[in-house]
N, C-alpha and C. Protein backbone atom coordinates (compact mmCIF):
# COMPACT_ATOMS: atom_id res chain seq x y z
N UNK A 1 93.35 70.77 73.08
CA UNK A 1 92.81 70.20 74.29
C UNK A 1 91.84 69.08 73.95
N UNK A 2 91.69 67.82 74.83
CA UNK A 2 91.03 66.90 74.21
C UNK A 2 89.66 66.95 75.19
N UNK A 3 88.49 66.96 74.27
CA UNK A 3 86.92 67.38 74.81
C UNK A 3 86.50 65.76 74.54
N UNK A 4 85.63 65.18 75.77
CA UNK A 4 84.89 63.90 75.52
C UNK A 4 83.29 64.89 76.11
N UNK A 5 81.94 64.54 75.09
CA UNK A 5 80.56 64.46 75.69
C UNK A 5 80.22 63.82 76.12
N UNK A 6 79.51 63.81 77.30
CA UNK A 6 78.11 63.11 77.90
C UNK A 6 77.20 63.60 78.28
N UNK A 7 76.05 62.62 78.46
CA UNK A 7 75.21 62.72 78.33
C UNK A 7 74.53 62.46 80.04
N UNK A 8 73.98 63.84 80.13
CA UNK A 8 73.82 64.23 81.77
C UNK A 8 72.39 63.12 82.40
N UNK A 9 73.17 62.37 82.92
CA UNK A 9 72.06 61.70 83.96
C UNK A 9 71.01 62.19 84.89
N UNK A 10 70.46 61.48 85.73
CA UNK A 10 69.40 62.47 86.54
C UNK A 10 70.22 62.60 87.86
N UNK A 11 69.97 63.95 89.02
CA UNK A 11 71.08 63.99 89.53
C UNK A 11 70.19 63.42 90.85
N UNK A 12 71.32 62.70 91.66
CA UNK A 12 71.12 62.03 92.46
C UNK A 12 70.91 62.87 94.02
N UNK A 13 70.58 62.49 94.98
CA UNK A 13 70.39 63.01 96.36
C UNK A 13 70.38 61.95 97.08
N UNK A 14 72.34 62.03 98.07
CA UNK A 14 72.39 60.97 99.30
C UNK A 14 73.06 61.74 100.32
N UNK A 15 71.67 61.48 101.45
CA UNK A 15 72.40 61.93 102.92
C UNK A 15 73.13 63.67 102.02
N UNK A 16 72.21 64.49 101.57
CA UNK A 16 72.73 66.08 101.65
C UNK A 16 73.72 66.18 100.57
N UNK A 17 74.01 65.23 99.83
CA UNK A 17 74.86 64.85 98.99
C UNK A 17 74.45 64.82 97.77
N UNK A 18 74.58 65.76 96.59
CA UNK A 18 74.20 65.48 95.12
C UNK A 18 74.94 65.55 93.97
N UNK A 19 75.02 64.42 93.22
CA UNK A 19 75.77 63.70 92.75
C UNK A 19 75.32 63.75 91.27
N UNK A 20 75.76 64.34 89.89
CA UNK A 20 75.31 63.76 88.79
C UNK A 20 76.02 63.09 87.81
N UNK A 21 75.85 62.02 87.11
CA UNK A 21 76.81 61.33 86.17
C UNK A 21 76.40 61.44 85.14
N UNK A 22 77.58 60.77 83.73
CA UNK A 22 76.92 60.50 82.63
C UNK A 22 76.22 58.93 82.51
N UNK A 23 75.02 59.02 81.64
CA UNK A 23 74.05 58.26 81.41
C UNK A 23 74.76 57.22 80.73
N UNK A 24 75.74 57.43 79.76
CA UNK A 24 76.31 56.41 79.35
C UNK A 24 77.43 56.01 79.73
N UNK A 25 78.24 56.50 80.07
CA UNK A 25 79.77 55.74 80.75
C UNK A 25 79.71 56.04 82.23
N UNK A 26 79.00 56.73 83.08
CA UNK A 26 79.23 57.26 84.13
C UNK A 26 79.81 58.30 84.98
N UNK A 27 80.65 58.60 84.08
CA UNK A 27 81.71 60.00 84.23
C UNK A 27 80.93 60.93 85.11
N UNK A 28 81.69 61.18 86.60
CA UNK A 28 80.95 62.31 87.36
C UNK A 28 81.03 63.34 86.86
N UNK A 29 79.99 63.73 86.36
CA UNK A 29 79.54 65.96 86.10
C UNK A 29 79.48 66.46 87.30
N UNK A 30 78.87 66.74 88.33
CA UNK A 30 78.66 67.34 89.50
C UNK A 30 78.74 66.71 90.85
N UNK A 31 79.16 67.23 91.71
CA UNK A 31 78.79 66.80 93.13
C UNK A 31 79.35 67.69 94.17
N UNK A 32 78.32 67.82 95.09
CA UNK A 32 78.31 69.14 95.68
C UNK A 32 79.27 68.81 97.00
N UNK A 33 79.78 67.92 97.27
CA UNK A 33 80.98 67.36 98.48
C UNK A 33 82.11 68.46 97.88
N UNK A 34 81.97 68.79 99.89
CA UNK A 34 83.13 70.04 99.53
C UNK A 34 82.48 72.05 98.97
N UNK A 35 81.34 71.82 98.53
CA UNK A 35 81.15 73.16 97.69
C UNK A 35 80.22 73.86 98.83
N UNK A 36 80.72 75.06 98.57
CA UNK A 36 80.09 75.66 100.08
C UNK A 36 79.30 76.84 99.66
N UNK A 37 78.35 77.55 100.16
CA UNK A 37 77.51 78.46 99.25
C UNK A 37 76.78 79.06 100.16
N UNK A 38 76.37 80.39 100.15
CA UNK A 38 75.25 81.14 101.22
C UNK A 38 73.79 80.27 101.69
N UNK A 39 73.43 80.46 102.16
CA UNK A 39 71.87 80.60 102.69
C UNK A 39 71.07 81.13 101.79
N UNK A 40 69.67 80.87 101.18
CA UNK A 40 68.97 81.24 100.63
C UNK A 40 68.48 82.34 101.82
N UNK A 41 67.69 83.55 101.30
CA UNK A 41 67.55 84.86 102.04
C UNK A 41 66.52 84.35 103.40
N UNK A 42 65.82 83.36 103.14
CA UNK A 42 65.08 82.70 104.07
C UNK A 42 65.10 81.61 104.65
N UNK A 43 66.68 81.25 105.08
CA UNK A 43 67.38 80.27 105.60
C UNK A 43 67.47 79.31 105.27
N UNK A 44 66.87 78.94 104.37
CA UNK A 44 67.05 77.43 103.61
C UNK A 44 68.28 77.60 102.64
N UNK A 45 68.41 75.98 102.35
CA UNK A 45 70.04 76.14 102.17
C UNK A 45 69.62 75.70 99.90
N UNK A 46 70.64 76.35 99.36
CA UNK A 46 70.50 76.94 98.14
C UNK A 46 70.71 75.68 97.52
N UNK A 47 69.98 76.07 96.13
CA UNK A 47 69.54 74.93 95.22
C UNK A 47 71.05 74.60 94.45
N UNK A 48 71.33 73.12 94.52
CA UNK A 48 72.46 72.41 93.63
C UNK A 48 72.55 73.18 92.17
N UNK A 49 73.19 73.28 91.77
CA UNK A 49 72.81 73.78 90.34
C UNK A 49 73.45 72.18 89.21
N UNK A 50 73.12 71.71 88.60
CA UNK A 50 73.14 70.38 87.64
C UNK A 50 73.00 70.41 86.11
N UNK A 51 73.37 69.85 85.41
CA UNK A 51 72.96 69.82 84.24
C UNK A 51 71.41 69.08 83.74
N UNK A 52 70.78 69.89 82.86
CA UNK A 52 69.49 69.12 82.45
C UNK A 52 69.69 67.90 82.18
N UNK A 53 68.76 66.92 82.78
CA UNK A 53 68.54 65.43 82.26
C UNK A 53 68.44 65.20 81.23
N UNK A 54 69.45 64.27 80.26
CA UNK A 54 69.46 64.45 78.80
C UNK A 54 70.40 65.12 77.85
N UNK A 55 70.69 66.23 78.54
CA UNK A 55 71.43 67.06 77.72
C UNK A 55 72.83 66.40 77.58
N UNK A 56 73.49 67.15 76.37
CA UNK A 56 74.29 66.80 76.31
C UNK A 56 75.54 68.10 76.37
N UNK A 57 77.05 67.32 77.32
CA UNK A 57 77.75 68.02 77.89
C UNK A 57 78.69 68.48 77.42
N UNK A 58 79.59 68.70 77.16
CA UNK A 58 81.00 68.81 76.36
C UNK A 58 82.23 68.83 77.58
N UNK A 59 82.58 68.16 78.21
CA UNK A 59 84.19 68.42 78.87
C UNK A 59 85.71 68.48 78.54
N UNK A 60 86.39 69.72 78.44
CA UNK A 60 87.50 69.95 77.87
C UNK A 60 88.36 69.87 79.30
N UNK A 61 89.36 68.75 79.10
CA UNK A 61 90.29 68.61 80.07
C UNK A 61 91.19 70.09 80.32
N UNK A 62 91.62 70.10 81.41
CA UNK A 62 92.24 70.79 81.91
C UNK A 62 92.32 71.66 83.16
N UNK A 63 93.21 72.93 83.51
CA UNK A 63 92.84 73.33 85.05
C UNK A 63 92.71 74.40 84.75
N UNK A 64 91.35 74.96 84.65
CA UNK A 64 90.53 74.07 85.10
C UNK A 64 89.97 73.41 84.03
N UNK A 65 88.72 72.73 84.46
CA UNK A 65 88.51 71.85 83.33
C UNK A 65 87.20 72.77 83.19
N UNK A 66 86.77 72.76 81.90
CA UNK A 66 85.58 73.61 80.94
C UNK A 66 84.44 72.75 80.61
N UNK A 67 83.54 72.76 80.65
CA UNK A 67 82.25 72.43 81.10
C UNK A 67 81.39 73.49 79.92
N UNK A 68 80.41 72.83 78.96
CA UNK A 68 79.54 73.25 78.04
C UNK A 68 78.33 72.65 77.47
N UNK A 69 77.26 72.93 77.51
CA UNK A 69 76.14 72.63 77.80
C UNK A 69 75.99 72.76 75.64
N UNK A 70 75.84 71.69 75.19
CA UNK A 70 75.45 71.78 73.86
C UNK A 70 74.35 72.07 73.32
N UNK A 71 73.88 72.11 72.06
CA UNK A 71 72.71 73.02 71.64
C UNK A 71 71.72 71.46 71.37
N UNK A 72 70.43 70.83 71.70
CA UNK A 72 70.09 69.83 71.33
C UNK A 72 69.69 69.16 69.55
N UNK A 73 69.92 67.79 69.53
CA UNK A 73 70.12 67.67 68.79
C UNK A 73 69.85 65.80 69.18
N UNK A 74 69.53 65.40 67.45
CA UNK A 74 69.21 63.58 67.48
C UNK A 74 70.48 63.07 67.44
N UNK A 75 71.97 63.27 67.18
CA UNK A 75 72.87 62.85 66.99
C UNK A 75 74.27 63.29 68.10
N UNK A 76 74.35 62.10 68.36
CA UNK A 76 75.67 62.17 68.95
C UNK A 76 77.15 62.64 68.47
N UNK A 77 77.96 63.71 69.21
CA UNK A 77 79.19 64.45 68.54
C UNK A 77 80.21 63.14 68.45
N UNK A 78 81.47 63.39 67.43
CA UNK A 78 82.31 62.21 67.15
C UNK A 78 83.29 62.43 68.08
N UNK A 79 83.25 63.17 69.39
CA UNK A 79 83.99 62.90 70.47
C UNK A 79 82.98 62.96 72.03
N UNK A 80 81.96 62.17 71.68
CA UNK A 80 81.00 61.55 72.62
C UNK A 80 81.69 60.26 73.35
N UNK A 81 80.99 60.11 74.93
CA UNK A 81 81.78 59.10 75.53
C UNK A 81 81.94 57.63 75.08
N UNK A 82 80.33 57.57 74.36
CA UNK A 82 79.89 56.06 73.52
C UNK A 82 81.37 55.33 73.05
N UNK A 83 82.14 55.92 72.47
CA UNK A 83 83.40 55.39 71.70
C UNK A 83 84.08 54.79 72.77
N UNK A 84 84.14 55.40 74.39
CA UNK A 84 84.89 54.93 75.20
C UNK A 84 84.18 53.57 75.65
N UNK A 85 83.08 53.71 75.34
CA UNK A 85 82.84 51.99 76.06
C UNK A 85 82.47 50.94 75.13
N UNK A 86 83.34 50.71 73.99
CA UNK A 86 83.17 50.45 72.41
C UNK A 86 84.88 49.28 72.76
């Protein structure tokens, strides 16, 4: 299976809408259009869940597609997105 990383942007908030990309190529990680979820116990409506700002992601194509949160580190993996915009 072919895995590209990125590197999780800060996640965005439009009009109820949250959105996160990668920092370097853009590649959407999250967005909550469409995802439907309970009520927090005190009617407010439940927290997005996102990847940390910074971190870095791992995405393995497929259905579904696999999603992994890497261990930190100063160096970029040799199937990071950087190569795609090279």
């Amino acid at each position: 299976m072919d895995t590209v990383t990125h590197i999780a942007g800060p996640t965005i908030t439009a009009c109820g809408r949250h959105i996160q990309r990668c920092s370097l190529c853009g590649e959407k990680l999250c967005d909550s259009k469409g995802q439907m979820a309970p009520l927090n116990s005190d009617g407010s409506p439940p927290t997005f869940p996102s990847w940390e700002t910074g971190r870095l992601v791992r995405v393995t194509a497929g259905n579904p597609t696999h999603f992994k949160l890497l261990p930190d580190t100063d160096r970029l993996p040799t199937d990071s997105c950087i190569h795609l915009l090279e």
